[in-house]
Protein backbone atom coordinates (compact mmCIF):
# COMPACT_ATOMS: atom_id res chain seq x y z
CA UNK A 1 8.33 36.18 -19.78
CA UNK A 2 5.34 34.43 -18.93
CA UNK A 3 3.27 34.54 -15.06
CA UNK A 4 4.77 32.79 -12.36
CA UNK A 5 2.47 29.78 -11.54
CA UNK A 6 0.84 29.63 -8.20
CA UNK A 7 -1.30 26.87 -8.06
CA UNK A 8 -0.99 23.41 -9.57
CA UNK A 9 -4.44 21.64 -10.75
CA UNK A 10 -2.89 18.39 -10.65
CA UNK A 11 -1.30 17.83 -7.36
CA UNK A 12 -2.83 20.82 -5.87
CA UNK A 13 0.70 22.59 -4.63
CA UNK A 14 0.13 26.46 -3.75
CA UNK A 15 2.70 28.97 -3.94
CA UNK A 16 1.85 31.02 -0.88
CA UNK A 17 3.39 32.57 2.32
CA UNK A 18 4.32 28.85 3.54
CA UNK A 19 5.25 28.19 0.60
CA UNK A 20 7.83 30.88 0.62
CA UNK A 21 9.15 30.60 3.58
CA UNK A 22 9.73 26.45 3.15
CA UNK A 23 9.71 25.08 -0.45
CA UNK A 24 8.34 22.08 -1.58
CA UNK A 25 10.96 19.02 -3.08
CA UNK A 26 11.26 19.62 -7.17
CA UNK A 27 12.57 17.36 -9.14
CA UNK A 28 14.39 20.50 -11.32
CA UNK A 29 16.99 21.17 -8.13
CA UNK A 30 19.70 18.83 -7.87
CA UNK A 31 19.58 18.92 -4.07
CA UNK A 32 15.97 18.40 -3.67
CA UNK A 33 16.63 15.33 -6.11
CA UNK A 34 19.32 14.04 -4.16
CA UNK A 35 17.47 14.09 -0.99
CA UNK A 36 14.77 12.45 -1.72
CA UNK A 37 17.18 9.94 -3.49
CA UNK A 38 19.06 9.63 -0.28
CA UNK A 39 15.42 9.30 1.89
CA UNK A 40 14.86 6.31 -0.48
CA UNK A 41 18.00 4.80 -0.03
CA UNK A 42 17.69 4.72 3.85
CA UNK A 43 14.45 3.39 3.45
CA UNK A 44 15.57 0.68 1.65
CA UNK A 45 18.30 -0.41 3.80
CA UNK A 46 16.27 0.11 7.30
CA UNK A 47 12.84 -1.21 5.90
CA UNK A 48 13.71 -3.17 2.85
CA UNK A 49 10.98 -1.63 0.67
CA UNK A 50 11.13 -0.37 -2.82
CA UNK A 51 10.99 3.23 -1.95
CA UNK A 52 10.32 5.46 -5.08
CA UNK A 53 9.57 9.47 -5.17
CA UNK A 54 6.72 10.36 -7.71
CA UNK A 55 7.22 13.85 -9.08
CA UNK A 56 3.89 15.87 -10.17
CA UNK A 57 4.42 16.23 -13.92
CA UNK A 58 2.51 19.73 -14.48
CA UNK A 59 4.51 21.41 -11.94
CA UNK A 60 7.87 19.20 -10.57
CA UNK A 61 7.33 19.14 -7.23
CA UNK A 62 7.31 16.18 -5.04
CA UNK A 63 3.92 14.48 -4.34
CA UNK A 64 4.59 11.12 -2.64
CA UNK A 65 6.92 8.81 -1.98
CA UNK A 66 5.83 5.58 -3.25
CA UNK A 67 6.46 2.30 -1.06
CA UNK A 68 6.07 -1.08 -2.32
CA UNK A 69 5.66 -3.58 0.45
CA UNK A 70 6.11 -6.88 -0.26
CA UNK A 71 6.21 -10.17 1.83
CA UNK A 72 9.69 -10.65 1.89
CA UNK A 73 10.57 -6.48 2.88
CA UNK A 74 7.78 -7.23 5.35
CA UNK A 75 9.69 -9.74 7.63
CA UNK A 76 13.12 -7.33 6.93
CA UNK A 77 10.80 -4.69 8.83
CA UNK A 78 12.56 -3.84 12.60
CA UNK A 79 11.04 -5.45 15.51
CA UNK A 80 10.66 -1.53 16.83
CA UNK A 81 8.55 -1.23 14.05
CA UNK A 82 5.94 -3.33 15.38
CA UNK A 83 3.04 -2.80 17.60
CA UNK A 84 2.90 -4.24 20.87
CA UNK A 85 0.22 -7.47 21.57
């Protein structure tokens, strides 16, 4: 068996006490997957943007969650959403 990876060069994700105690998203477990399919769903629906989650590809694990704003999503946005004048 090989070493258990601790550190990721690309996204910089650290396995450490933190770590351990409160995983990071990976795109290998089905729940973790689901979640963050269901976060972009709700997204979606509230905000109207494309809401897409971009998985590191040396080590799985969630990095961002990409959101594409456009003009249209923009005006969909809640009036709570807004700052005050």
């Amino acid at each position: 068996m090989g070493k258990k990876k601790t550190y990721c060069n690309s996204c910089d994700w650290e396995l450490d006490s933190w770590e351990e105690d409160y995983p990071s998203l990976h795109k290998n477990n089905k729940i973790d997957v689901k979640m963050t399919k269901s976060y972009c769903e709700n997204h979606t629906t509230i905000y109207g943007h494309d809401c897409k989650p971009i998985w590191c590809k040396e080590c799985g694990h969630l990095k961002i969650y990409q959101i594409i704003v456009t003009e249209k999503s923009r005006k969909m946005t809640p009036k709570f959403d807004r700052k005050k004048k």
